[in-house]
N, C-alpha and C. Protein backbone atom coordinates (compact mmCIF):
# COMPACT_ATOMS: atom_id res chain seq x y z
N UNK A 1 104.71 90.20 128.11
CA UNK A 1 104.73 90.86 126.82
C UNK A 1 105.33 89.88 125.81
N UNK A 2 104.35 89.50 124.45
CA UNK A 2 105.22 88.79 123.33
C UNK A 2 106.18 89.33 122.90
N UNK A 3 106.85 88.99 121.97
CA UNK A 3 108.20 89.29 120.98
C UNK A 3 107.48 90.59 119.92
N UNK A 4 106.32 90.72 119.64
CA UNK A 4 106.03 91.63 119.15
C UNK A 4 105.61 92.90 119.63
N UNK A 5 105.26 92.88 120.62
CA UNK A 5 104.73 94.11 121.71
C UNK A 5 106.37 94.73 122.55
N UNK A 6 107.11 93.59 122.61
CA UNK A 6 108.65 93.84 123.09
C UNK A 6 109.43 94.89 121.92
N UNK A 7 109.10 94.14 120.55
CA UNK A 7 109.84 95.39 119.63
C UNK A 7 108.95 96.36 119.13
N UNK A 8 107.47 96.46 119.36
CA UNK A 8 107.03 97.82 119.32
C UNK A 8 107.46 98.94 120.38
N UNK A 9 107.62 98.47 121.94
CA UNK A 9 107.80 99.04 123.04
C UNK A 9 109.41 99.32 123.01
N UNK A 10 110.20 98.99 122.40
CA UNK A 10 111.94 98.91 121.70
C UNK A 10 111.45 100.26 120.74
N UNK A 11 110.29 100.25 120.08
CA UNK A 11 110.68 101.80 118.49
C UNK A 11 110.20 102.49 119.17
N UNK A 12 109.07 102.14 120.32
CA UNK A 12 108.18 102.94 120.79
C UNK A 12 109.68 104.30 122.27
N UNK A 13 110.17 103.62 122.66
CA UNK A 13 111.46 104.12 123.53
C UNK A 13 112.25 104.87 122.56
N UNK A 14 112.71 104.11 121.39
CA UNK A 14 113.97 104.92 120.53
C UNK A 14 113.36 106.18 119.99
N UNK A 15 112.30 106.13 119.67
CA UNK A 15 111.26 107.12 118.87
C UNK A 15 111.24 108.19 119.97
N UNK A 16 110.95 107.63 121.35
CA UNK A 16 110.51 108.89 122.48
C UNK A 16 111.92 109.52 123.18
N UNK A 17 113.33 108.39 122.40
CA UNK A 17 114.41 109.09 123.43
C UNK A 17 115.63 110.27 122.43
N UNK A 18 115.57 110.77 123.16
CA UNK A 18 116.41 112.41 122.08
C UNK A 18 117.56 111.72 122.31
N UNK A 19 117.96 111.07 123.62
CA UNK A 19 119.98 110.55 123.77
C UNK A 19 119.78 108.89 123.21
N UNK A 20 120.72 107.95 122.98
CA UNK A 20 120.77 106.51 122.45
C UNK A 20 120.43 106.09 123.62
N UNK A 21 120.29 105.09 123.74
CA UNK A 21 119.65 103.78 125.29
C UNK A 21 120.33 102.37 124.47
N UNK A 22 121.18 102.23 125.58
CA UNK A 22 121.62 101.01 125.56
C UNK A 22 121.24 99.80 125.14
N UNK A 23 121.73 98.64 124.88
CA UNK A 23 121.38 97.87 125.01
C UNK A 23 120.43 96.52 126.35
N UNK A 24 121.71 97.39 127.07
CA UNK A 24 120.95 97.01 128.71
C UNK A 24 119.97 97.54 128.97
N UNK A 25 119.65 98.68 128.91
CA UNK A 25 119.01 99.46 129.33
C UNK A 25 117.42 99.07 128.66
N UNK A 26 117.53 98.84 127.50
CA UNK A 26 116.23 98.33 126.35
C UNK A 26 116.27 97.01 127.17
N UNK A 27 117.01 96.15 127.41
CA UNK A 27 116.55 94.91 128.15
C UNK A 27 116.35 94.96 129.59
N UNK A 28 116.70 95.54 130.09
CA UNK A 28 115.77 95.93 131.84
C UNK A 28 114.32 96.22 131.38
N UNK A 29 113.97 97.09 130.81
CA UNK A 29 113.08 97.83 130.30
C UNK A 29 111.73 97.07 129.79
N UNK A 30 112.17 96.28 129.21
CA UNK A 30 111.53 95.31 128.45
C UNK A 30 111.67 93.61 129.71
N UNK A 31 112.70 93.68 130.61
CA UNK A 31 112.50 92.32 131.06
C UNK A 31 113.05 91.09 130.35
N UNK A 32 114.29 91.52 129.12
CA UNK A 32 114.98 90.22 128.80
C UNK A 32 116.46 90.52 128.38
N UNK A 33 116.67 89.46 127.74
CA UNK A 33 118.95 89.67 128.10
C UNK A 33 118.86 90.73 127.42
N UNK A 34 120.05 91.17 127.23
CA UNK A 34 120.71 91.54 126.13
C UNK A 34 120.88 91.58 124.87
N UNK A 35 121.26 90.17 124.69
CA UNK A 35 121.11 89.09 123.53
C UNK A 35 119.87 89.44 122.79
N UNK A 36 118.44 89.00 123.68
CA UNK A 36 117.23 89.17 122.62
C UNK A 36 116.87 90.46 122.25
N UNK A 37 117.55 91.58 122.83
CA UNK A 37 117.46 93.07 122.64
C UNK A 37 118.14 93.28 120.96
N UNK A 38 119.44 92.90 120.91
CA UNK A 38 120.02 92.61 119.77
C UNK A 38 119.41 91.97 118.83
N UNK A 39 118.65 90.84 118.98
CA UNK A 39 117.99 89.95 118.00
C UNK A 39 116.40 90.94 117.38
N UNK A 40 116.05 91.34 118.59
CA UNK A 40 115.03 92.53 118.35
C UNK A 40 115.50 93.42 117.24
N UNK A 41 116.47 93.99 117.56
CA UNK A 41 116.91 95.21 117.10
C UNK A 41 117.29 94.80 115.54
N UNK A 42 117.98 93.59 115.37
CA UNK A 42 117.99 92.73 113.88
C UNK A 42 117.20 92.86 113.53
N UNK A 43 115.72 92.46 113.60
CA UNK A 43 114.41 92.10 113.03
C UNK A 43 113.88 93.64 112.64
N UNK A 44 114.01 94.47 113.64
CA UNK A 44 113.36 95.94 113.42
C UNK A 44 113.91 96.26 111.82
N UNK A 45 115.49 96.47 112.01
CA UNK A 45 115.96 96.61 110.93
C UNK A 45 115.59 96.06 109.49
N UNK A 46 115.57 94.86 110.03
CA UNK A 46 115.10 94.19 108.94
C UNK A 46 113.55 94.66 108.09
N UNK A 47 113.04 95.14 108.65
CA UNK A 47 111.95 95.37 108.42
C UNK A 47 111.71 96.86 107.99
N UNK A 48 113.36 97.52 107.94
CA UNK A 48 113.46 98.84 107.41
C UNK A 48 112.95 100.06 108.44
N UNK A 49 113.01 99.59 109.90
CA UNK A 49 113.27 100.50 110.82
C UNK A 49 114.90 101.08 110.51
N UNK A 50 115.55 102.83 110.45
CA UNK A 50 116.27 102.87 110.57
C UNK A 50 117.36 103.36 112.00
N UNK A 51 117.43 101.88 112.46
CA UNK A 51 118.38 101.52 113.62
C UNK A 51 119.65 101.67 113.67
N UNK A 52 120.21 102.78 114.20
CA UNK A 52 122.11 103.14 114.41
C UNK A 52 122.22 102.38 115.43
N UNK A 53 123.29 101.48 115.59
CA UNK A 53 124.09 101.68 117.09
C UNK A 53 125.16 102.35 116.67
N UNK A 54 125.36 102.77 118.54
CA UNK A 54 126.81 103.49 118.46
C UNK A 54 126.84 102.95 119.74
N UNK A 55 128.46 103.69 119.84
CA UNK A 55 129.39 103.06 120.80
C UNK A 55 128.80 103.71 122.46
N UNK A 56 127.62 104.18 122.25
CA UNK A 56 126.84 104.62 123.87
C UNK A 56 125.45 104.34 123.70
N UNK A 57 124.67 103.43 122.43
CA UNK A 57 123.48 102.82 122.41
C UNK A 57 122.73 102.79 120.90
N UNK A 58 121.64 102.81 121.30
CA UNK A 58 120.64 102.46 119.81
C UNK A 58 120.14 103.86 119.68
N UNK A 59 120.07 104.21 118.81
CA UNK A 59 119.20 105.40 118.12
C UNK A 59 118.65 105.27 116.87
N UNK A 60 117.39 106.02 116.88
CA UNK A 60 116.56 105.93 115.65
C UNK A 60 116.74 107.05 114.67
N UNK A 61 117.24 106.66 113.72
CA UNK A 61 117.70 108.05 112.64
C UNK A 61 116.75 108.65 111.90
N UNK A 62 116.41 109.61 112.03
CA UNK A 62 115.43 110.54 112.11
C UNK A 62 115.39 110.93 110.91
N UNK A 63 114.30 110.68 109.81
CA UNK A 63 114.69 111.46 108.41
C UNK A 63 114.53 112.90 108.32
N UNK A 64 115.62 113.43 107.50
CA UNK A 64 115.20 115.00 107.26
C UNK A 64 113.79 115.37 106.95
N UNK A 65 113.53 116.55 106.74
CA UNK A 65 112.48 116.62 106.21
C UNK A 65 110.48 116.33 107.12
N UNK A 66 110.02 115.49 106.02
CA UNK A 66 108.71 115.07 107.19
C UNK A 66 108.19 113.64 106.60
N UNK A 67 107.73 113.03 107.09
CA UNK A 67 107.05 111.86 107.33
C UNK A 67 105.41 111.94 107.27
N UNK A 68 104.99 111.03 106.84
CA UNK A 68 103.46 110.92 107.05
C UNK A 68 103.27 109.23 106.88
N UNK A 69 101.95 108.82 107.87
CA UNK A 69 101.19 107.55 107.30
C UNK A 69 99.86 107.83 106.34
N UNK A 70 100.14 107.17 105.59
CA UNK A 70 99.15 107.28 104.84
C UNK A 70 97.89 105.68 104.44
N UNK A 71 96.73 105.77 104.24
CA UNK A 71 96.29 104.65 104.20
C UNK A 71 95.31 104.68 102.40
N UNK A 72 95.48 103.17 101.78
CA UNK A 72 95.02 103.00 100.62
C UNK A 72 94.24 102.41 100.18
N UNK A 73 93.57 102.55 99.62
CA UNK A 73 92.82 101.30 98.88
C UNK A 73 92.81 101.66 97.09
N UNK A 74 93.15 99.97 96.44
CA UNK A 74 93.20 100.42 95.04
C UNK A 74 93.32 99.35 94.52
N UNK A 75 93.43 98.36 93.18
CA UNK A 75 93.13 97.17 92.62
C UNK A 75 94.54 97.35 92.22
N UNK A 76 95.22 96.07 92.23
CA UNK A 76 96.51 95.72 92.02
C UNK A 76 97.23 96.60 90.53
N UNK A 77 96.00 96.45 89.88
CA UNK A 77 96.45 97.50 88.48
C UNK A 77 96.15 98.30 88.27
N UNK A 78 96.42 99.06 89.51
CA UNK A 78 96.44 100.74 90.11
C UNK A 78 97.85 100.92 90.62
N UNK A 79 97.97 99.88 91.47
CA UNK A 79 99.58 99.56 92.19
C UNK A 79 100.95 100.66 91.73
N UNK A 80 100.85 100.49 90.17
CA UNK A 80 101.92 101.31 89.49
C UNK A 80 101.76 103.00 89.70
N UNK A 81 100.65 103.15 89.54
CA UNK A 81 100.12 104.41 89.47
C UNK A 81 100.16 105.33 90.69
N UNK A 82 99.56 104.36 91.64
CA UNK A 82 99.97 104.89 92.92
C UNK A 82 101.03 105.46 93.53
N UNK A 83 102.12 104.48 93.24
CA UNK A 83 103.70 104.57 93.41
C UNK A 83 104.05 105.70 92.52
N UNK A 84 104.26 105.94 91.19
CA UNK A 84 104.27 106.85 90.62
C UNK A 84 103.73 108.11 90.90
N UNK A 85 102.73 108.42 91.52
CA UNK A 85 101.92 109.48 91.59
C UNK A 85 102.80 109.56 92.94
N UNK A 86 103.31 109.23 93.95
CA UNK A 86 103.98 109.38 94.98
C UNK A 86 105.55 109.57 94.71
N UNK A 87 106.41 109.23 93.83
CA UNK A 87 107.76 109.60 93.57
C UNK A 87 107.35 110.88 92.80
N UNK A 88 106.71 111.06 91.66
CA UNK A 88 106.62 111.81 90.97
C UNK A 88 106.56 113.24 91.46
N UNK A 89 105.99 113.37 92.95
CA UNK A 89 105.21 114.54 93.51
C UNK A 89 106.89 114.68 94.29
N UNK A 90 107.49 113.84 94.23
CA UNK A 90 108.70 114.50 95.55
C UNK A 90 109.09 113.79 96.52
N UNK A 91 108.46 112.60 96.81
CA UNK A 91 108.36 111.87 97.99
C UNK A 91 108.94 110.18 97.62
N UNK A 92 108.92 109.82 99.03
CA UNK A 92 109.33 108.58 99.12
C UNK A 92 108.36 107.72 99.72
N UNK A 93 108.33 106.19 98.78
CA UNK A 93 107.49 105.84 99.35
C UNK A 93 108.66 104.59 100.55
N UNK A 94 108.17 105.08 102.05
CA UNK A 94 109.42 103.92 102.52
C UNK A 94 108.83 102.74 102.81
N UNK A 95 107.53 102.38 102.78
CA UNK A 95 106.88 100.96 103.44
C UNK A 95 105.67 100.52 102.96
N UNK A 96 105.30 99.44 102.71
CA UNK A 96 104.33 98.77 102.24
C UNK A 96 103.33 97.98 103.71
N UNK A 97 102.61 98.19 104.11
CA UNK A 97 101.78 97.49 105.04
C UNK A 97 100.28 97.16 105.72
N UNK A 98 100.05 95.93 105.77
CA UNK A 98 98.46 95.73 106.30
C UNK A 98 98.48 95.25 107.62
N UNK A 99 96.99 95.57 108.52
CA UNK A 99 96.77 95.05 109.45
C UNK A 99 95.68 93.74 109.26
N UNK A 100 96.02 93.02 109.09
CA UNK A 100 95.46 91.62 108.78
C UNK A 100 94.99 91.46 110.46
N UNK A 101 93.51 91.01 110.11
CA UNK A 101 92.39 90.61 111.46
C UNK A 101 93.07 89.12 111.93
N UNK A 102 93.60 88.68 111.27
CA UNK A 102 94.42 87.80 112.30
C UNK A 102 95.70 87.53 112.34
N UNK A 103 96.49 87.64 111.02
CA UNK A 103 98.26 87.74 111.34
C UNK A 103 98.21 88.94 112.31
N UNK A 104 97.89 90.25 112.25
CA UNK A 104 98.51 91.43 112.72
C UNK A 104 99.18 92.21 111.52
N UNK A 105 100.17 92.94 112.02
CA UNK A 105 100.38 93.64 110.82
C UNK A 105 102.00 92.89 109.78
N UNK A 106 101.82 93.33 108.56
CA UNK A 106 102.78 92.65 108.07
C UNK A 106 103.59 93.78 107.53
N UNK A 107 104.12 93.54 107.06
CA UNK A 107 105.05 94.84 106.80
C UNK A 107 106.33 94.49 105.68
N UNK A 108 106.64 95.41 104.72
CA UNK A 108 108.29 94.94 103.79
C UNK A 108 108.41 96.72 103.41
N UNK A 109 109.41 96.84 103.69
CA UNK A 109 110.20 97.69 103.56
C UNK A 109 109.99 98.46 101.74
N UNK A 110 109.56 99.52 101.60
CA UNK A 110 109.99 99.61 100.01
C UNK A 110 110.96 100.46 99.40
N UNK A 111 111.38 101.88 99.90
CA UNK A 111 112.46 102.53 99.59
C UNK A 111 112.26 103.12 98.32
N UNK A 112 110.93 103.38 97.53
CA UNK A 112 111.32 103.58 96.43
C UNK A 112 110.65 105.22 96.32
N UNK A 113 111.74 105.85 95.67
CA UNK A 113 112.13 107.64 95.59
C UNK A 113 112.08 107.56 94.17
N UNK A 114 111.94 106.68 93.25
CA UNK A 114 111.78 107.23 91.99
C UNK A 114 111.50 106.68 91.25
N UNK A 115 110.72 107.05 90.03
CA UNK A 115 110.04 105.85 88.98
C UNK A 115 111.10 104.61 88.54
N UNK A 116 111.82 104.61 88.08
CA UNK A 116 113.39 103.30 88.32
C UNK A 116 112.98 102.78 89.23
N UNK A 117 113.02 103.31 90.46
CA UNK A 117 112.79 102.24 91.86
C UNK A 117 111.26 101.00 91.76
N UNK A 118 110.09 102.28 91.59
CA UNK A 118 108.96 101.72 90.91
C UNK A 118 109.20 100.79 90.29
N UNK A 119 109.41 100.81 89.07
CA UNK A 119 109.40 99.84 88.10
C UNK A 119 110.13 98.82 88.21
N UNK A 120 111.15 98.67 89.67
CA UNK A 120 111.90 97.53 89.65
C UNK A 120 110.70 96.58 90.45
N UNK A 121 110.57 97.56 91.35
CA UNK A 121 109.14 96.60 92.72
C UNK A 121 108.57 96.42 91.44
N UNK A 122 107.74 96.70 90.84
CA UNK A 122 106.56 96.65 90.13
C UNK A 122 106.80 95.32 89.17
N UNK A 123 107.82 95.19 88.41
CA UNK A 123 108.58 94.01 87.32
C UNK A 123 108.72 93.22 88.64
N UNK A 124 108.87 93.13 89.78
CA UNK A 124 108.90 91.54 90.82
C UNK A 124 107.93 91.34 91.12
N UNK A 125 106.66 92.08 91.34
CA UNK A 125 105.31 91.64 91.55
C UNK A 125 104.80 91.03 90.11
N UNK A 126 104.86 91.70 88.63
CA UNK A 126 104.88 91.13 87.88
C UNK A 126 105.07 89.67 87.26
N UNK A 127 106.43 89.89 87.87
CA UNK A 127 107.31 88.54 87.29
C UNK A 127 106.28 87.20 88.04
N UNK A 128 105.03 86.81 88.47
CA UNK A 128 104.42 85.99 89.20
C UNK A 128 105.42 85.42 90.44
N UNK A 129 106.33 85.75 90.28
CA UNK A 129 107.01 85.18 92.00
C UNK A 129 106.26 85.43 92.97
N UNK A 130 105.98 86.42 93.34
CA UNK A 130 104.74 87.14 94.75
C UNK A 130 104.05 87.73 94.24
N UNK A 131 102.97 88.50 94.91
CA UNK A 131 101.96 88.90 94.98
C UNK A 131 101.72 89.93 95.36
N UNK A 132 101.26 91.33 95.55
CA UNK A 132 101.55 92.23 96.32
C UNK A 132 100.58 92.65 97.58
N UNK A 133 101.21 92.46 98.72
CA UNK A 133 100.53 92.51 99.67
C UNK A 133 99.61 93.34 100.56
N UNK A 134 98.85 93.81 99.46
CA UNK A 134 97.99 94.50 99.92
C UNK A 134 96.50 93.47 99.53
N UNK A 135 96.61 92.37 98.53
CA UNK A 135 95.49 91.60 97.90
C UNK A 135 95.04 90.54 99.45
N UNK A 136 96.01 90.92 100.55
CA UNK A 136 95.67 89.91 101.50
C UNK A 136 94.50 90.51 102.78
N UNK A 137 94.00 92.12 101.98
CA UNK A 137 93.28 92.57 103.11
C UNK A 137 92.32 93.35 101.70
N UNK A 138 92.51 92.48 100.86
CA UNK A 138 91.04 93.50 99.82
C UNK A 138 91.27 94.70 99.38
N UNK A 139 92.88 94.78 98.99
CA UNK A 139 93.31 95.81 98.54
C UNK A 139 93.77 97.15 99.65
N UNK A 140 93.22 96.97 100.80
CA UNK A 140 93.83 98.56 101.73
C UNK A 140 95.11 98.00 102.10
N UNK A 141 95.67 99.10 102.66
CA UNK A 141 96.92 99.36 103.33
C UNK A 141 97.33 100.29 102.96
N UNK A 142 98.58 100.66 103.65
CA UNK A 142 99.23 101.67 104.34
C UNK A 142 100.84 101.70 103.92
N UNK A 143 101.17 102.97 104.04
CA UNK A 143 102.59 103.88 103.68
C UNK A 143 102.92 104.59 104.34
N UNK A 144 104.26 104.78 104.76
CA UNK A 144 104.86 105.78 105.41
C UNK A 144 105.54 106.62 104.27
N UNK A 145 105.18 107.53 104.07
CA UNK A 145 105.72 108.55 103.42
C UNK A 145 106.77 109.38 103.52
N UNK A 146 107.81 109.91 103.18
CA UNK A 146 108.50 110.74 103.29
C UNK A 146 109.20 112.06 102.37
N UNK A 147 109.21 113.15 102.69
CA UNK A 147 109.72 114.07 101.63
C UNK A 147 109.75 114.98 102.25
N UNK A 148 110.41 116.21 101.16
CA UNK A 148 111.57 117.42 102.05
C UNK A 148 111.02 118.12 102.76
N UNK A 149 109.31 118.24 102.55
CA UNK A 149 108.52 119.00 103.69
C UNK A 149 107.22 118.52 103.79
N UNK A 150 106.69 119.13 104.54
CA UNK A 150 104.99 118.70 104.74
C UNK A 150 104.13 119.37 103.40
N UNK A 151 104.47 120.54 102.72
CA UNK A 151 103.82 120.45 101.89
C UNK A 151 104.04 119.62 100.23
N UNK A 152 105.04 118.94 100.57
CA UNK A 152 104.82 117.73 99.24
C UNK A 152 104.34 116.65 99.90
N UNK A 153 104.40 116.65 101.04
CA UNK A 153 103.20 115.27 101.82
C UNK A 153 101.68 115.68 101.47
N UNK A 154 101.64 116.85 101.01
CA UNK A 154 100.00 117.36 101.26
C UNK A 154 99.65 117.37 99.98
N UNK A 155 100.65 117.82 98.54
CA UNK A 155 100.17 117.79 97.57
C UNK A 155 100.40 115.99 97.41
N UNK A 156 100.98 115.51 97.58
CA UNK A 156 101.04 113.53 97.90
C UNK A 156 99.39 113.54 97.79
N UNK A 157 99.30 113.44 99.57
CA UNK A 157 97.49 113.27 99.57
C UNK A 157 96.42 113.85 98.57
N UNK A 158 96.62 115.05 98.44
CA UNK A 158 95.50 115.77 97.25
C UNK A 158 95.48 114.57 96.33
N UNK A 159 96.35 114.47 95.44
CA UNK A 159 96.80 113.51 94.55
C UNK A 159 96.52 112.17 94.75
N UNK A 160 96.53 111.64 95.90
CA UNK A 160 96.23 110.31 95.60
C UNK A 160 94.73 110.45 96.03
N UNK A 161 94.15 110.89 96.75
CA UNK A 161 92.91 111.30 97.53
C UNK A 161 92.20 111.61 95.60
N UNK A 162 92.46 112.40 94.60
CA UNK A 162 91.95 112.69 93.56
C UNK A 162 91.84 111.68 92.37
N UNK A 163 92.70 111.24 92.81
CA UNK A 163 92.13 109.68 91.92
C UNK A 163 91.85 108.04 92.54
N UNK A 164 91.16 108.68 93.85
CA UNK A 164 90.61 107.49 94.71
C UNK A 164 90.95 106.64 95.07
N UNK A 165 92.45 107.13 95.84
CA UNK A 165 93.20 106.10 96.73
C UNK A 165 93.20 106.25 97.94
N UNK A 166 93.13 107.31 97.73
CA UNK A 166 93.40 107.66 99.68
C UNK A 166 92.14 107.42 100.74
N UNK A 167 92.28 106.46 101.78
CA UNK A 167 91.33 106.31 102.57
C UNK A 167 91.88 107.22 103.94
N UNK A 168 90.57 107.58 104.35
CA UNK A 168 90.75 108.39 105.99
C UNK A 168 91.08 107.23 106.57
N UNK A 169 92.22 107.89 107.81
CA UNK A 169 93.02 106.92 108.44
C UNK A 169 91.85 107.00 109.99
N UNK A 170 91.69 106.27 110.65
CA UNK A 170 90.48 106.54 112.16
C UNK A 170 91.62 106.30 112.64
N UNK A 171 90.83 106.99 114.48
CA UNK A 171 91.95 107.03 115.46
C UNK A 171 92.80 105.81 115.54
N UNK A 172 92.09 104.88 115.80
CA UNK A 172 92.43 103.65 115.92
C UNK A 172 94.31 103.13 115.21
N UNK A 173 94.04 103.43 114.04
CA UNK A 173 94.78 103.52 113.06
C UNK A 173 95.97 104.10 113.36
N UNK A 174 95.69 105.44 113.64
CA UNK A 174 96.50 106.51 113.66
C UNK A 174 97.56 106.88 114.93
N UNK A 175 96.81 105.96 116.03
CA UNK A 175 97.52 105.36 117.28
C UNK A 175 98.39 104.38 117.43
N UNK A 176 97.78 103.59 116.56
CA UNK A 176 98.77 102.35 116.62
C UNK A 176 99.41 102.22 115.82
N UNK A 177 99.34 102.65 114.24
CA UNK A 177 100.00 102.37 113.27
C UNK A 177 101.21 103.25 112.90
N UNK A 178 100.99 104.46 113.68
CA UNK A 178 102.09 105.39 113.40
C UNK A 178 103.54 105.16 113.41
């Protein structure tokens, strides 16, 4: 197993375990020290997995409320609108991500719950420093959503689905990307 299939099979355990799992325990599991369990568990984070340890293992902190993936397509100067139309309704947008046919998937963290938040991402894509990474797959990709229930996830979709963002997610997708 690569370093990437090691920390999917690491969210894929924390996600399926109700008690924390060790550190040891994630490295038996997986077949390496300790050490790279930790270095794993860095990178997840980093990437805006939210990873607790505690003093009896790793746990995945569970947001209130509900979650959804969602998948997009839209021209960079839609970008704002999108985001907006997603804080605006109630929700959070927590992640930005594509499955690129040959990197794999890429992923940055976004966190943003409210037009302020928006407009800060939005003024750094602006500012020409980067780019926003969805232009590296022709505009689609994907969001994890979050808010206080499933039905502001649903008026979310209506909404973006009504001004022709929202793409159907296939199994494929919906298996692996979750």
């Amino acid at each position: 197993m690569d370093a990437e299939e090691r920390r999917k099979e690491i969210l894929r355990r924390l996600e399926a375990s109700p008690a924390p799992l060790s550190g040891a325990e994630l490295a038996r599991s997986c077949a390496v020290s300790r050490q790279v369990v930790v270095q794993d568990i860095a990178l997840l984070r980093r990437e805006g997995h939210p990873i607790v340890g505690t003093h009896t293992g790793y746990v995945l902190r569970r947001p209130e409320g509900a979650r959804r993936l969602i998948k997009c397509h839209h021209t960079a100067d839609e970008l704002e609108d999108e985001m907006d139309t997603v804080v605006d309704l109630g929700a959070t947008m927590e992640d930005v991500f594509v499955n690129h046919r040959t990197y794999g998937v890429i992923r940055a963290h976004l966190g943003c719950g409210s037009r302020r938040e928006v407009a800060s991402f939005v003024d750094g894509i602006r500012s020409g420093h980067s780019t926003p990474l969805m232009l590296v797959t022709s505009g689609y990709h994907f969001h994890h959503i979050s808010a206080p229930s499933e039905e502001i996830l649903d008026e979310v979709e209506r909404a973006l689905a009504d001004k022709g963002y929202l793409v159907p997610l296939d199994s494929y997708e919906r298996e692996t990307l979750s």
